[in-house]
PDB file of N, CA and C in Angstrom:
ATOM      1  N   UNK A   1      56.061  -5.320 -65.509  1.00  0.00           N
ATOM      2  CA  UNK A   1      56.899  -6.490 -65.383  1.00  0.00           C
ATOM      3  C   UNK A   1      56.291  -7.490 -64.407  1.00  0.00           C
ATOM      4  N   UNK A   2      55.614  -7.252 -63.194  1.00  0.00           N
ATOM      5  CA  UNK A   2      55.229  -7.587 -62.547  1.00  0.00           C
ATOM      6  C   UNK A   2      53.802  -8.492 -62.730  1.00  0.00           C
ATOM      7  N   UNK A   3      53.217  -7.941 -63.784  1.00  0.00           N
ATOM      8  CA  UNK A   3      52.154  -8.833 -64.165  1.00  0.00           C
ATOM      9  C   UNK A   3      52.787  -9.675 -65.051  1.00  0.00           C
ATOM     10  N   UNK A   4      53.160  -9.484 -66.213  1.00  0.00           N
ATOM     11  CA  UNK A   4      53.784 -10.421 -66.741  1.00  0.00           C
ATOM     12  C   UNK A   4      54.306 -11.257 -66.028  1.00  0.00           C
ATOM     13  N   UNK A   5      55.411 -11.665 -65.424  1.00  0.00           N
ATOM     14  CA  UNK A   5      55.516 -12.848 -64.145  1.00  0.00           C
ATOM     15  C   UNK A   5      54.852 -13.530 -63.631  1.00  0.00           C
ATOM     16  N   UNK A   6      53.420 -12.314 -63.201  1.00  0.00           N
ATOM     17  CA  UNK A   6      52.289 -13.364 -62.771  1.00  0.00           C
ATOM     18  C   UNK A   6      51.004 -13.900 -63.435  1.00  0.00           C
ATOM     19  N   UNK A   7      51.192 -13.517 -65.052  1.00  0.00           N
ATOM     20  CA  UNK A   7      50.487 -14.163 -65.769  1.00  0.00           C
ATOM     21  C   UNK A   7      51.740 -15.344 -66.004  1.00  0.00           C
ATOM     22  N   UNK A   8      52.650 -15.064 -66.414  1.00  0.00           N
ATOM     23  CA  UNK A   8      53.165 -16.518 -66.726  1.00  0.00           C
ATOM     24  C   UNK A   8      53.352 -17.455 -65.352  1.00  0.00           C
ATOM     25  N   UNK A   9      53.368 -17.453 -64.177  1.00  0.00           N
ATOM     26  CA  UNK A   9      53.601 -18.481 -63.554  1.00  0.00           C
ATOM     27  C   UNK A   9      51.732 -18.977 -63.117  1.00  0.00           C
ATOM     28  N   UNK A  10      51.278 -18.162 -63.455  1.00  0.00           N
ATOM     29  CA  UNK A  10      49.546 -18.734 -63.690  1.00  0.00           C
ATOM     30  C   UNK A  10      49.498 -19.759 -65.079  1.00  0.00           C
ATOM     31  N   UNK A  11      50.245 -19.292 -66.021  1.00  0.00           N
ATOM     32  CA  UNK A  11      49.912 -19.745 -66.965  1.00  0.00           C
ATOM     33  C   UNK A  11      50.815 -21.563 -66.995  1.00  0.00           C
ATOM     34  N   UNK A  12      51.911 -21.281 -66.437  1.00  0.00           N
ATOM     35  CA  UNK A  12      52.744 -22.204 -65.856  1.00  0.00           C
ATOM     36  C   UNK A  12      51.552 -23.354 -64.800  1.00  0.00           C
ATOM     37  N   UNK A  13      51.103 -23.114 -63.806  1.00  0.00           N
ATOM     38  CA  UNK A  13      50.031 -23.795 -63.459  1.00  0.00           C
ATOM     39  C   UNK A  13      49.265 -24.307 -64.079  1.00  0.00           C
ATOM     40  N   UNK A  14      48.544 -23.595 -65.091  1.00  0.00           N
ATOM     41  CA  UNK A  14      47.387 -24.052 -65.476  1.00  0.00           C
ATOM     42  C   UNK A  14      47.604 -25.114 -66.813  1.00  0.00           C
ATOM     43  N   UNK A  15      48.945 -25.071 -66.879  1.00  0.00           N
ATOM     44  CA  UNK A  15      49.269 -26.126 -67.900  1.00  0.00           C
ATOM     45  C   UNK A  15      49.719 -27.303 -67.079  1.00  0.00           C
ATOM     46  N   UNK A  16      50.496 -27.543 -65.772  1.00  0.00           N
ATOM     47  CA  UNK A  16      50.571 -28.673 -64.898  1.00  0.00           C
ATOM     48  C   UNK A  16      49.254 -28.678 -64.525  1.00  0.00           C
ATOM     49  N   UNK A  17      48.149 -28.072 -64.414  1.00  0.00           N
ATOM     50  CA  UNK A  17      46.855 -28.252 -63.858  1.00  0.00           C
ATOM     51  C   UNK A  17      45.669 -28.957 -64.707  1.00  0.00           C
ATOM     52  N   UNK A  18      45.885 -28.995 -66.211  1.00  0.00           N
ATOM     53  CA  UNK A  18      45.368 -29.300 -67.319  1.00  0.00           C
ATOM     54  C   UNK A  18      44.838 -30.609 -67.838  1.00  0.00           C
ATOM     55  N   UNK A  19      45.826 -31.352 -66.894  1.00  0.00           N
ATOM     56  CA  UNK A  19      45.848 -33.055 -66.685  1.00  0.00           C
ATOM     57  C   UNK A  19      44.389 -33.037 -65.951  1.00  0.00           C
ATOM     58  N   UNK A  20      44.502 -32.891 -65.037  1.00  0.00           N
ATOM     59  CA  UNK A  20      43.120 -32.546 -63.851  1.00  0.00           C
ATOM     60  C   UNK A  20      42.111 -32.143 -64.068  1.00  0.00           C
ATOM     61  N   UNK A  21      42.369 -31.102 -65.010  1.00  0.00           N
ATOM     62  CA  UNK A  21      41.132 -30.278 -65.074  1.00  0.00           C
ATOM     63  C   UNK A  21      40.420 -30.810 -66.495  1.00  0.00           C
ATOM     64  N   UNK A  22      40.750 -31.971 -67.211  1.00  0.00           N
ATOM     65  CA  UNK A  22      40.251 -31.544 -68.518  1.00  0.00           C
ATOM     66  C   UNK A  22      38.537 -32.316 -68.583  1.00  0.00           C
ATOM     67  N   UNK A  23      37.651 -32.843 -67.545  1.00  0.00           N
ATOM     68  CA  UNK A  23      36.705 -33.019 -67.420  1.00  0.00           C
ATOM     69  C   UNK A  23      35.731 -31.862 -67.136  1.00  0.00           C
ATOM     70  N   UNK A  24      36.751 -30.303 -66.647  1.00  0.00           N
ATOM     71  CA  UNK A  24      35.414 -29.519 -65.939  1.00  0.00           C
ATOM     72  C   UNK A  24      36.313 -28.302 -67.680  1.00  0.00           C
ATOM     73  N   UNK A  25      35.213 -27.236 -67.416  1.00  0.00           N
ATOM     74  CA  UNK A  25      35.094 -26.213 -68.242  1.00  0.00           C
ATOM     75  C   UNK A  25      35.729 -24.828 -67.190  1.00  0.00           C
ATOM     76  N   UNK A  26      35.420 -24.986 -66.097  1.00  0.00           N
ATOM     77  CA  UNK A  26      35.507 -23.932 -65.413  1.00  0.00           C
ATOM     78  C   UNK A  26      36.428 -23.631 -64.562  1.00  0.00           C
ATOM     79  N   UNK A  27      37.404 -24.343 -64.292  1.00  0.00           N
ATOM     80  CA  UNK A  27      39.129 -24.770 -63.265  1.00  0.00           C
ATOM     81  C   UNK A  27      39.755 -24.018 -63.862  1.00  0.00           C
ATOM     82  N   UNK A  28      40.394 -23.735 -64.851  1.00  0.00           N
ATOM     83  CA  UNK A  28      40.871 -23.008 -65.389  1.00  0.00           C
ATOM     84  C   UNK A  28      41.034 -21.239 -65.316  1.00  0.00           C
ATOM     85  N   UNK A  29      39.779 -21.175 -66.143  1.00  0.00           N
ATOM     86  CA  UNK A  29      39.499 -19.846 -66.178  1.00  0.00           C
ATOM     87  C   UNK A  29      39.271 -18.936 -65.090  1.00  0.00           C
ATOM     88  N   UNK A  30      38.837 -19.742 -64.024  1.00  0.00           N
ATOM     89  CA  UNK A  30      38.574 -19.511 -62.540  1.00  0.00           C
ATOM     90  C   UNK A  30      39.928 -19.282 -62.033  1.00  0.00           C
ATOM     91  N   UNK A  31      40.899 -20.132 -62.486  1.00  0.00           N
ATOM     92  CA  UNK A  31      42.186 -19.948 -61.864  1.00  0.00           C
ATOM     93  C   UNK A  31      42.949 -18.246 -62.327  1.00  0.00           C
ATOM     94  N   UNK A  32      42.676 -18.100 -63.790  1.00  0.00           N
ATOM     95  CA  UNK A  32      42.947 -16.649 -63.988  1.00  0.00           C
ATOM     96  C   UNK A  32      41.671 -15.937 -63.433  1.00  0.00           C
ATOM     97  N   UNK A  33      41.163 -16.067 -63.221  1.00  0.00           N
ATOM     98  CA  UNK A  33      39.794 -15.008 -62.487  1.00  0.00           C
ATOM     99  C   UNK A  33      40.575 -14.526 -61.085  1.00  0.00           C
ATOM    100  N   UNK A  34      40.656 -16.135 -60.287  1.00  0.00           N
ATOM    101  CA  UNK A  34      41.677 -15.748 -59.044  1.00  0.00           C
ATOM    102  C   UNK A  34      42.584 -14.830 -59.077  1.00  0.00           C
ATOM    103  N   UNK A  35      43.743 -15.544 -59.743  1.00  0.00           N
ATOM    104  CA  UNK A  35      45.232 -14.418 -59.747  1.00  0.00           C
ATOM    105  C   UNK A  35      44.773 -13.418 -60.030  1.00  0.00           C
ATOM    106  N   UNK A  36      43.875 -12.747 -60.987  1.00  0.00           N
ATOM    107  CA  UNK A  36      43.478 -11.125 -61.533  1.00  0.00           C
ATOM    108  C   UNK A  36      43.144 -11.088 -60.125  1.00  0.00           C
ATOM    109  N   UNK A  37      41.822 -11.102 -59.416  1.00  0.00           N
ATOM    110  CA  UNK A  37      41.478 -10.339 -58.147  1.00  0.00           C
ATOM    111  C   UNK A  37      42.792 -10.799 -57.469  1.00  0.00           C
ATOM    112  N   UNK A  38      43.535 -11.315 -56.726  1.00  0.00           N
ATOM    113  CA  UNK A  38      44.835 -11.264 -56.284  1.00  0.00           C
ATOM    114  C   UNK A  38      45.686 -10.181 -56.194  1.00  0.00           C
ATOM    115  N   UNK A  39      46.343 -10.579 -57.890  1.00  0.00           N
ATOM    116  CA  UNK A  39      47.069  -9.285 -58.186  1.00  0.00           C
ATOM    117  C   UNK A  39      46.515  -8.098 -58.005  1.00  0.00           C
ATOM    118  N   UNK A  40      44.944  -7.774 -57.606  1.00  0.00           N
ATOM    119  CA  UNK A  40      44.700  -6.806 -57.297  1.00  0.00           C
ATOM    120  C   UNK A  40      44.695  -5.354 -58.458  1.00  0.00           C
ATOM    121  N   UNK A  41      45.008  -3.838 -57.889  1.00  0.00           N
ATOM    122  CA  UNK A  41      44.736  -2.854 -59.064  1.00  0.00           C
ATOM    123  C   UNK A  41      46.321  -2.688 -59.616  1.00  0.00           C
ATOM    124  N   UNK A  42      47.522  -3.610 -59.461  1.00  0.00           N
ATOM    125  CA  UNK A  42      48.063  -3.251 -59.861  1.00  0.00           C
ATOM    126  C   UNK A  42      48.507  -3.361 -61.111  1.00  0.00           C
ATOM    127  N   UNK A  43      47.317  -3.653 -61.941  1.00  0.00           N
ATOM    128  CA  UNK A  43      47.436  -3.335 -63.311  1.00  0.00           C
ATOM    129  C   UNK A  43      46.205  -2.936 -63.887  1.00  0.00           C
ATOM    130  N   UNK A  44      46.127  -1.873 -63.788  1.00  0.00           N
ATOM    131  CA  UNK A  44      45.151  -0.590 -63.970  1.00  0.00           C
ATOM    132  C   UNK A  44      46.046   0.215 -65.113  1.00  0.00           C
ATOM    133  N   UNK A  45      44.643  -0.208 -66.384  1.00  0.00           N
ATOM    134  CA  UNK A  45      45.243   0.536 -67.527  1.00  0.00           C
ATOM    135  C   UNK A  45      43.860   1.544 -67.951  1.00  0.00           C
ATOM    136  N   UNK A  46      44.138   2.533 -68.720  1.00  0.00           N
ATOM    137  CA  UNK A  46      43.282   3.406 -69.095  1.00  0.00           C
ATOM    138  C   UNK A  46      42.930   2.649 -70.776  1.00  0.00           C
ATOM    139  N   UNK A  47      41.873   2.954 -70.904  1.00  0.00           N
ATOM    140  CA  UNK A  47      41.752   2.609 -72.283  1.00  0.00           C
ATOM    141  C   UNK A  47      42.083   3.057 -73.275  1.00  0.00           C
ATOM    142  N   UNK A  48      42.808   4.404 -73.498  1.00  0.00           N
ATOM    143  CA  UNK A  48      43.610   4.850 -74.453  1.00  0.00           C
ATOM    144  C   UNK A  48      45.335   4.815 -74.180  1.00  0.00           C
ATOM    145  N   UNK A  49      45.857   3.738 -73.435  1.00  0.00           N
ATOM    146  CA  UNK A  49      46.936   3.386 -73.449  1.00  0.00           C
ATOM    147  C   UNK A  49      47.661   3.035 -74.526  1.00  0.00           C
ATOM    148  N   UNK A  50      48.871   3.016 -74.753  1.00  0.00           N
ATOM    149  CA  UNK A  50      49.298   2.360 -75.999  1.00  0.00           C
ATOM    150  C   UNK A  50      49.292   1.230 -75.532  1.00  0.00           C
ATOM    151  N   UNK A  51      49.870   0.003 -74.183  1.00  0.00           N
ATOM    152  CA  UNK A  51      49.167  -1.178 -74.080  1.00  0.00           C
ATOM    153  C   UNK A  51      47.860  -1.452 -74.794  1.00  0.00           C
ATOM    154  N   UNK A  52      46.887  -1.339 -74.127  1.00  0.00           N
ATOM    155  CA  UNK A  52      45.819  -1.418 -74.723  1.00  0.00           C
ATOM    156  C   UNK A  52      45.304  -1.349 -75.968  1.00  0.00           C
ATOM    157  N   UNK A  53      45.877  -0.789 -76.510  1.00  0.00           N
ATOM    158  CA  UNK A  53      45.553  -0.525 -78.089  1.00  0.00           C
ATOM    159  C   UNK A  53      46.587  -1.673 -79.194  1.00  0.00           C
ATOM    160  N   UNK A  54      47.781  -1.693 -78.561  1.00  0.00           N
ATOM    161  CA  UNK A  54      48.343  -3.160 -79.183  1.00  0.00           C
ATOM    162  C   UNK A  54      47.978  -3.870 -78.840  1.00  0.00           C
ATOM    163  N   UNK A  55      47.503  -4.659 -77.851  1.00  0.00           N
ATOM    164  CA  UNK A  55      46.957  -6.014 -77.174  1.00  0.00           C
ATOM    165  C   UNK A  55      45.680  -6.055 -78.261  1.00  0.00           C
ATOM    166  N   UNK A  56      44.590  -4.982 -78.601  1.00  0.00           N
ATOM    167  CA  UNK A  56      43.425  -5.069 -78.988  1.00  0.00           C
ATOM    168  C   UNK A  56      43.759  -5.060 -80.558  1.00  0.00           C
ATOM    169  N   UNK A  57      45.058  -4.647 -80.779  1.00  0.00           N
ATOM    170  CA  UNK A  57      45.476  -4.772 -82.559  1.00  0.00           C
ATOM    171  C   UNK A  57      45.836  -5.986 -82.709  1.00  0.00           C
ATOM    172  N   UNK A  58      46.214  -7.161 -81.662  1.00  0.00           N
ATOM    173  CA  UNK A  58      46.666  -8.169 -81.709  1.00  0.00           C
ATOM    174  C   UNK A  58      45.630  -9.162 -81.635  1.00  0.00           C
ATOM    175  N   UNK A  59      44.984  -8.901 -81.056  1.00  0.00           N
ATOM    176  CA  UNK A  59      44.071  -9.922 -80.503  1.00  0.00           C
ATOM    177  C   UNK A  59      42.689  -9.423 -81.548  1.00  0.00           C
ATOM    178  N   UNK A  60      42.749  -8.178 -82.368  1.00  0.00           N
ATOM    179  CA  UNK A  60      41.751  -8.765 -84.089  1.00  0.00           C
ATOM    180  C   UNK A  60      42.858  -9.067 -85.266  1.00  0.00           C
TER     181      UNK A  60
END
């Protein structure tokens, strides 16, 4: 739950941030690069999670 929150209020930023940023390539993605090291290990998944395995059924 906790990541979720803090992907969306990242994601919340980076759309008020979007105005600003739309000359560089790299503001952005840097900004989720940040929050991940931030948030730190507390979202440590194994790779045979069922997370993991829907996110990766979703995302082909």
């Amino acid at each position: 739950m906790a990541l979720t929150v803090i992907f969306g209020a990242t994601l919340l930023v980076a759309v008020l941030l979007s105005v600003l940023a739309q000359r560089t390539v790299l503001s952005l993605p840097l900004l989720f690069l940040g929050v991940g090291v931030l948030a730190g290990n507390s979202g440590s998944f194994q790779p045979s999670a069922e997370i993991v395995t829907h996110a990766a059924d979703i995302a082909l």
